[in-house]
C-alpha atoms as a PDB file:
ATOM      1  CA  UNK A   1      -2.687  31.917 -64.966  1.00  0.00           C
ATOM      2  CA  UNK A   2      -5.268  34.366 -66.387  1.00  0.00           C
ATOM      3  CA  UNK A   3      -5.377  34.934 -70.023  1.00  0.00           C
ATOM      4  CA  UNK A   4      -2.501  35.658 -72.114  1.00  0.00           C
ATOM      5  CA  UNK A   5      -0.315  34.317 -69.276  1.00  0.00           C
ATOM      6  CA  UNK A   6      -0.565  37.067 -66.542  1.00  0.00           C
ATOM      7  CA  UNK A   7      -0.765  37.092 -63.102  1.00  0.00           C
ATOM      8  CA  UNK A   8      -4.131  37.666 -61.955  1.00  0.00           C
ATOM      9  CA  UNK A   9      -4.754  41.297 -61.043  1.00  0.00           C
ATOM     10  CA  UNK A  10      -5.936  41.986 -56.987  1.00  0.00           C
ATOM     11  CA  UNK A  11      -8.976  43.954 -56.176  1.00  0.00           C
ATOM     12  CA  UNK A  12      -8.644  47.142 -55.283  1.00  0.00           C
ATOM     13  CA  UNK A  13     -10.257  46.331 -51.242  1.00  0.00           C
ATOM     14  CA  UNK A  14      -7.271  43.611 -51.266  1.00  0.00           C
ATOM     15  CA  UNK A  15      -4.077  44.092 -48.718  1.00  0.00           C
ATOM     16  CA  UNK A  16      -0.982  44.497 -50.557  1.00  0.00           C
ATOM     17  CA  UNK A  17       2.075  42.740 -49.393  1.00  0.00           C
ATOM     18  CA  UNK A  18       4.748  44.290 -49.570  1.00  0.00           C
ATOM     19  CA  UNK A  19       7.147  41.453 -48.225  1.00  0.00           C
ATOM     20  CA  UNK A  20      10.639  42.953 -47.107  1.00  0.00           C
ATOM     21  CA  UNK A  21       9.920  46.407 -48.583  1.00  0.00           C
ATOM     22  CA  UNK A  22       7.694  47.535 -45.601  1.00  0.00           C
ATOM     23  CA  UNK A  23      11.343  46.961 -43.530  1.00  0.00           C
ATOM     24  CA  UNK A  24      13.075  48.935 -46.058  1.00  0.00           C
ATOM     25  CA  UNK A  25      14.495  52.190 -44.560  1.00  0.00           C
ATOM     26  CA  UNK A  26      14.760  54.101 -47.876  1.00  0.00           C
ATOM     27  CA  UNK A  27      11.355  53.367 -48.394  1.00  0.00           C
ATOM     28  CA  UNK A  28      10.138  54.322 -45.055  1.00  0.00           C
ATOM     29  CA  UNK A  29      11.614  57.043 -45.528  1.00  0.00           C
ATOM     30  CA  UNK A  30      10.281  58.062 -48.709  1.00  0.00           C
ATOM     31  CA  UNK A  31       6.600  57.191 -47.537  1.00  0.00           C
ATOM     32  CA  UNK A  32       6.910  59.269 -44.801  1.00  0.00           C
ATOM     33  CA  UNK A  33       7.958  62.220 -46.009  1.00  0.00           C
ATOM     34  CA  UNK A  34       5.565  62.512 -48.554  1.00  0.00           C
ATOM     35  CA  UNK A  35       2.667  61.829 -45.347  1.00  0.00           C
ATOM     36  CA  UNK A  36       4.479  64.789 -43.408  1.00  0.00           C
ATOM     37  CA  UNK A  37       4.510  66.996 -46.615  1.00  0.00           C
ATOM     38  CA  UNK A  38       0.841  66.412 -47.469  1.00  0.00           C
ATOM     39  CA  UNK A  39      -0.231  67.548 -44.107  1.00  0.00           C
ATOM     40  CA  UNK A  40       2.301  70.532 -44.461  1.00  0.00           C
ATOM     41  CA  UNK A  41       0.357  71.350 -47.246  1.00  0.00           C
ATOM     42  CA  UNK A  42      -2.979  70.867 -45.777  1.00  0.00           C
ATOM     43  CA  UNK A  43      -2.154  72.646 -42.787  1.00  0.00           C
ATOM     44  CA  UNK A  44       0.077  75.169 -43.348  1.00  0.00           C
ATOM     45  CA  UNK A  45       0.009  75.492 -47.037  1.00  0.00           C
ATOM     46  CA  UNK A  46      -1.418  78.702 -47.438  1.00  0.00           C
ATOM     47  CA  UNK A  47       1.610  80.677 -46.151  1.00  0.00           C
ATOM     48  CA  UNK A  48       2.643  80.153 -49.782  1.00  0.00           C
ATOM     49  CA  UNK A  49       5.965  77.748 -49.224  1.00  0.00           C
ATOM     50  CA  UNK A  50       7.458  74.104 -49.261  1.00  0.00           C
ATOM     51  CA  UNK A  51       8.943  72.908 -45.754  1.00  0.00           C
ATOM     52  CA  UNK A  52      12.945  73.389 -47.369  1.00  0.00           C
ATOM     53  CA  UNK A  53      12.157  76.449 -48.094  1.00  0.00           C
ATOM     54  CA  UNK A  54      10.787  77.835 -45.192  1.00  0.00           C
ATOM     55  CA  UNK A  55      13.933  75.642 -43.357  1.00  0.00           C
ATOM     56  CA  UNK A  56      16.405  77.792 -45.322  1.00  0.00           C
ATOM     57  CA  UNK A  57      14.922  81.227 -44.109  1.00  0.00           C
ATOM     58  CA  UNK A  58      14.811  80.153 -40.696  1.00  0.00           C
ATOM     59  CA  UNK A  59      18.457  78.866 -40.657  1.00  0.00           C
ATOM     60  CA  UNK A  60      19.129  82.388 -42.032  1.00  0.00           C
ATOM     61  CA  UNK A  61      16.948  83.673 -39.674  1.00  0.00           C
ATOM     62  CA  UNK A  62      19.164  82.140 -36.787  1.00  0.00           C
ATOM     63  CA  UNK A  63      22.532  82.255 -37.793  1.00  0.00           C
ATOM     64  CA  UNK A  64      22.834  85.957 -40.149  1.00  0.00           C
ATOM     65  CA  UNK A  65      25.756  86.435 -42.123  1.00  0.00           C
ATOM     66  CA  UNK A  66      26.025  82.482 -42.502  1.00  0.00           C
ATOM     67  CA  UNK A  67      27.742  81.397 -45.867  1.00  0.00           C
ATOM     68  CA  UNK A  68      25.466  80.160 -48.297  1.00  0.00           C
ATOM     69  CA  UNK A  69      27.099  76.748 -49.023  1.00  0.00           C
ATOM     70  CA  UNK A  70      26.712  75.687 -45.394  1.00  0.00           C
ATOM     71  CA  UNK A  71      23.123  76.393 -44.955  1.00  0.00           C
ATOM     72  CA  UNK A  72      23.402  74.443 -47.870  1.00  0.00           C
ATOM     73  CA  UNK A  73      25.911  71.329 -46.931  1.00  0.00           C
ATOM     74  CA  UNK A  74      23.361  71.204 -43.390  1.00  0.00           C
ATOM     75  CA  UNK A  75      20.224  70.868 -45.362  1.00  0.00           C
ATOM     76  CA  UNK A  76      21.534  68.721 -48.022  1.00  0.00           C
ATOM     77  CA  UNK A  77      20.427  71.054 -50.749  1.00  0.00           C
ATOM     78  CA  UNK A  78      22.675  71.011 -54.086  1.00  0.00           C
ATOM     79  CA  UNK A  79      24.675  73.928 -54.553  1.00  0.00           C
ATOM     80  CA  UNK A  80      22.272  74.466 -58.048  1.00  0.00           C
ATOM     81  CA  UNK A  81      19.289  74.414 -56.189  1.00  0.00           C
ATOM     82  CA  UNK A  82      20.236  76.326 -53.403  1.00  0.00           C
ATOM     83  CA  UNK A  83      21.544  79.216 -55.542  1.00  0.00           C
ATOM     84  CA  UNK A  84      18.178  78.910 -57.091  1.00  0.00           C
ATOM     85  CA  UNK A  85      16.351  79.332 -53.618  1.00  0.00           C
ATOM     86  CA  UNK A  86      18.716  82.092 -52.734  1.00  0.00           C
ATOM     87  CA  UNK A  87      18.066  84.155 -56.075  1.00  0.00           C
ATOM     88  CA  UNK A  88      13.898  83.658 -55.213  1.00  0.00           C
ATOM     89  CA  UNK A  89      14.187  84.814 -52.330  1.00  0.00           C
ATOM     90  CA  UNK A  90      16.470  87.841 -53.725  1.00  0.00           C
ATOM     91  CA  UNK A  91      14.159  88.128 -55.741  1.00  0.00           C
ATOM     92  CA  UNK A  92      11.150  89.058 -53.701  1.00  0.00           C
ATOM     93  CA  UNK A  93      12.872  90.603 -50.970  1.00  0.00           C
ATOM     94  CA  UNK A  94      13.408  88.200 -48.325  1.00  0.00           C
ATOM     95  CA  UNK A  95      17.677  87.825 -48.242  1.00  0.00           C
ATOM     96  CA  UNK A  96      20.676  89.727 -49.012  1.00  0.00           C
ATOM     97  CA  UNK A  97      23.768  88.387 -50.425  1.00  0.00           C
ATOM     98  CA  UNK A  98      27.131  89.801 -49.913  1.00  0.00           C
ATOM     99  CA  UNK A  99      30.512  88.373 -50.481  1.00  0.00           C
ATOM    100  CA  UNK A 100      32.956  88.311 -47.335  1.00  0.00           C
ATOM    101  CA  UNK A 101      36.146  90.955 -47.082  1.00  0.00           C
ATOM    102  CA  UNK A 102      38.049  87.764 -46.301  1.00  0.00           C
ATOM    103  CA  UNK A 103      36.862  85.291 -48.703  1.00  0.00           C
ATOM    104  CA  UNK A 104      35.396  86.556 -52.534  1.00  0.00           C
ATOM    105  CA  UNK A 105      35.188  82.805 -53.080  1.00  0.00           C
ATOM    106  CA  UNK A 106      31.836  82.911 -49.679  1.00  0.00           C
ATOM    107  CA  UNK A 107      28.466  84.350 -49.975  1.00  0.00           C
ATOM    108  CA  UNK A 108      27.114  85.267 -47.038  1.00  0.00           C
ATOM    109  CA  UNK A 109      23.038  85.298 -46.466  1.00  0.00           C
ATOM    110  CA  UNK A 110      21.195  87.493 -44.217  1.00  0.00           C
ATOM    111  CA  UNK A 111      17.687  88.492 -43.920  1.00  0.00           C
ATOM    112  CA  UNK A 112      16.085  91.403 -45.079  1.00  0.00           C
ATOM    113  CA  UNK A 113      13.384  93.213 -42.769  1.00  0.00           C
ATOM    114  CA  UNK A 114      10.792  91.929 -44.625  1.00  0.00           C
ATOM    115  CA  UNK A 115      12.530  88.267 -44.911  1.00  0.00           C
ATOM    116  CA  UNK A 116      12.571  88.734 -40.854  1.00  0.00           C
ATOM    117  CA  UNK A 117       9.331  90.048 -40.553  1.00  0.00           C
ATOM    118  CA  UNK A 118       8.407  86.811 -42.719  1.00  0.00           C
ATOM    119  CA  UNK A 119       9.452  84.311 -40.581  1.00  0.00           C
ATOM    120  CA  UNK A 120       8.914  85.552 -37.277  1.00  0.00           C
ATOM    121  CA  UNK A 121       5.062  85.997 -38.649  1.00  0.00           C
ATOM    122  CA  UNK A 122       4.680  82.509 -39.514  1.00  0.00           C
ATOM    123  CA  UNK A 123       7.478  80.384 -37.257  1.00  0.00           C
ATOM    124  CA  UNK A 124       4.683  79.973 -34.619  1.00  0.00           C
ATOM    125  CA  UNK A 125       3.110  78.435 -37.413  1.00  0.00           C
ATOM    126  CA  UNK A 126       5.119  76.358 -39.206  1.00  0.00           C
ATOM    127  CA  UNK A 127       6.532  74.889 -35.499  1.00  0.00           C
ATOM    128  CA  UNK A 128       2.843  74.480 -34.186  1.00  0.00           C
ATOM    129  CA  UNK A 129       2.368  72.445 -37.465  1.00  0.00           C
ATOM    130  CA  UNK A 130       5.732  70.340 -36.765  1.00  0.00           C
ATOM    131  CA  UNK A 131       4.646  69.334 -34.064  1.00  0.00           C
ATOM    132  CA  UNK A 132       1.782  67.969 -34.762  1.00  0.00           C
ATOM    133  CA  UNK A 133       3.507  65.468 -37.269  1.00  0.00           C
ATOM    134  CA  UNK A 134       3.882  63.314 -34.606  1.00  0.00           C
ATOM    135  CA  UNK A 135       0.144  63.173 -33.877  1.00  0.00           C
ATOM    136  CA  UNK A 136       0.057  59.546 -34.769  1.00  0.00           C
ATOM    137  CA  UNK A 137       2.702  58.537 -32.129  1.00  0.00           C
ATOM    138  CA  UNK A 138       2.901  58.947 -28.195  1.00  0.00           C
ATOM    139  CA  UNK A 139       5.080  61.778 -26.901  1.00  0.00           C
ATOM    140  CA  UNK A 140       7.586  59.071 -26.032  1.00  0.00           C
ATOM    141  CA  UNK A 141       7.302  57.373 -29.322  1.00  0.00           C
ATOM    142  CA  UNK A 142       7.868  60.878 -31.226  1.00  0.00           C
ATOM    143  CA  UNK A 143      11.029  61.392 -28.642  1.00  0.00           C
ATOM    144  CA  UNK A 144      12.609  58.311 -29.728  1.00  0.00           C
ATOM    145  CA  UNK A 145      11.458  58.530 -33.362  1.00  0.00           C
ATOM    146  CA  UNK A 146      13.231  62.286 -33.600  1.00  0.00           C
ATOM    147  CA  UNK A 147      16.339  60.893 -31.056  1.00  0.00           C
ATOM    148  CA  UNK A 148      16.848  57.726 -33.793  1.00  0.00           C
ATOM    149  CA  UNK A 149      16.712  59.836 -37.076  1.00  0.00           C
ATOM    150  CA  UNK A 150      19.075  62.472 -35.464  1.00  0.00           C
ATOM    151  CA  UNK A 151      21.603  59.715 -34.762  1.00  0.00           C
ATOM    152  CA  UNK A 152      20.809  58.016 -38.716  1.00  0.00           C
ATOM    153  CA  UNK A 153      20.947  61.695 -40.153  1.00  0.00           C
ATOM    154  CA  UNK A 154      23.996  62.704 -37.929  1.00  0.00           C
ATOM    155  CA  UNK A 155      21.986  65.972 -37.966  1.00  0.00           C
ATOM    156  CA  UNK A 156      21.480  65.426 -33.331  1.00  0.00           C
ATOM    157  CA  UNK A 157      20.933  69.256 -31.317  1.00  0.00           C
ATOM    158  CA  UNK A 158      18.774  70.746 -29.697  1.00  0.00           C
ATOM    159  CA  UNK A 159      15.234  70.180 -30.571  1.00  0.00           C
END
């Protein structure tokens, strides 16, 4: 024991163990997003978004006049958040919101010209970058890896 009864401290060039945590899928997880968001960032950062946000306008993108709260159920966004997003985007002129004749309760999201305009300028982009997150892994490993967190995330189609 070191003074005042702690556990000696490790160097900073010392391996860290991290036991059963490095089999931990939640932290796996959680480690690799924030690898795949920092080289969004460095990449493709300048287009001036985060990766859920640029997911959101291309969902609109591909499925106009799709209800709000699904874009929002399929990307796991909360309702208060996605509202948020949806009001930004309002906001500078990227989607329009209208309620449904059939349903007052729906909002239904489509994209403006310049929301189109938008992501058809930078999807080349932001897909080029995609797939380059995989740069670390061999084409088969980064089919599997995409095949087995479809299947965990229940979120499987075309890819």
């Amino acid at each position: 024991m070191s003074p005042a009864g702690l556990v000696p401290s490790l160097s900073d060039e010392t391996e860290i163990d991290l036991g059963p945590l490095a089999s931990s899928l939640g932290f796996l997880f959680r480690v690799g997003q924030i690898e795949v968001f920092d080289m969004f960032f460095d990449q493709i950062g300048k287009i001036g978004l985060k990766p859920g946000e640029f997911s959101v306008l291309w969902v609109v993108h591909s499925n106009p006049g799709v209800r709000q709260g699904a874009v929002a159920e399929k990307l796991r966004i909360k309702p208060a958040h996605m509202t948020k997003l949806v009001r930004g985007f309002e906001d500078q002129g990227m989607i329009t919101r209208t309620v449904p004749e059939g349903d007052r309760r729906g909002m239904e999201l489509r994209l403006t010209t310049k929301g189109d305009a938008f992501v058809t300028d930078h999807s080349d982009e932001f897909f080029t970058y995609a797939k380059s997150e995989g740069d670390r892994l061999s084409p088969s490993e980064v089919d599997q890896l995409i095949m087995l967190l479809q299947k965990f995330t229940r979120q499987g189609g075309k890819t």
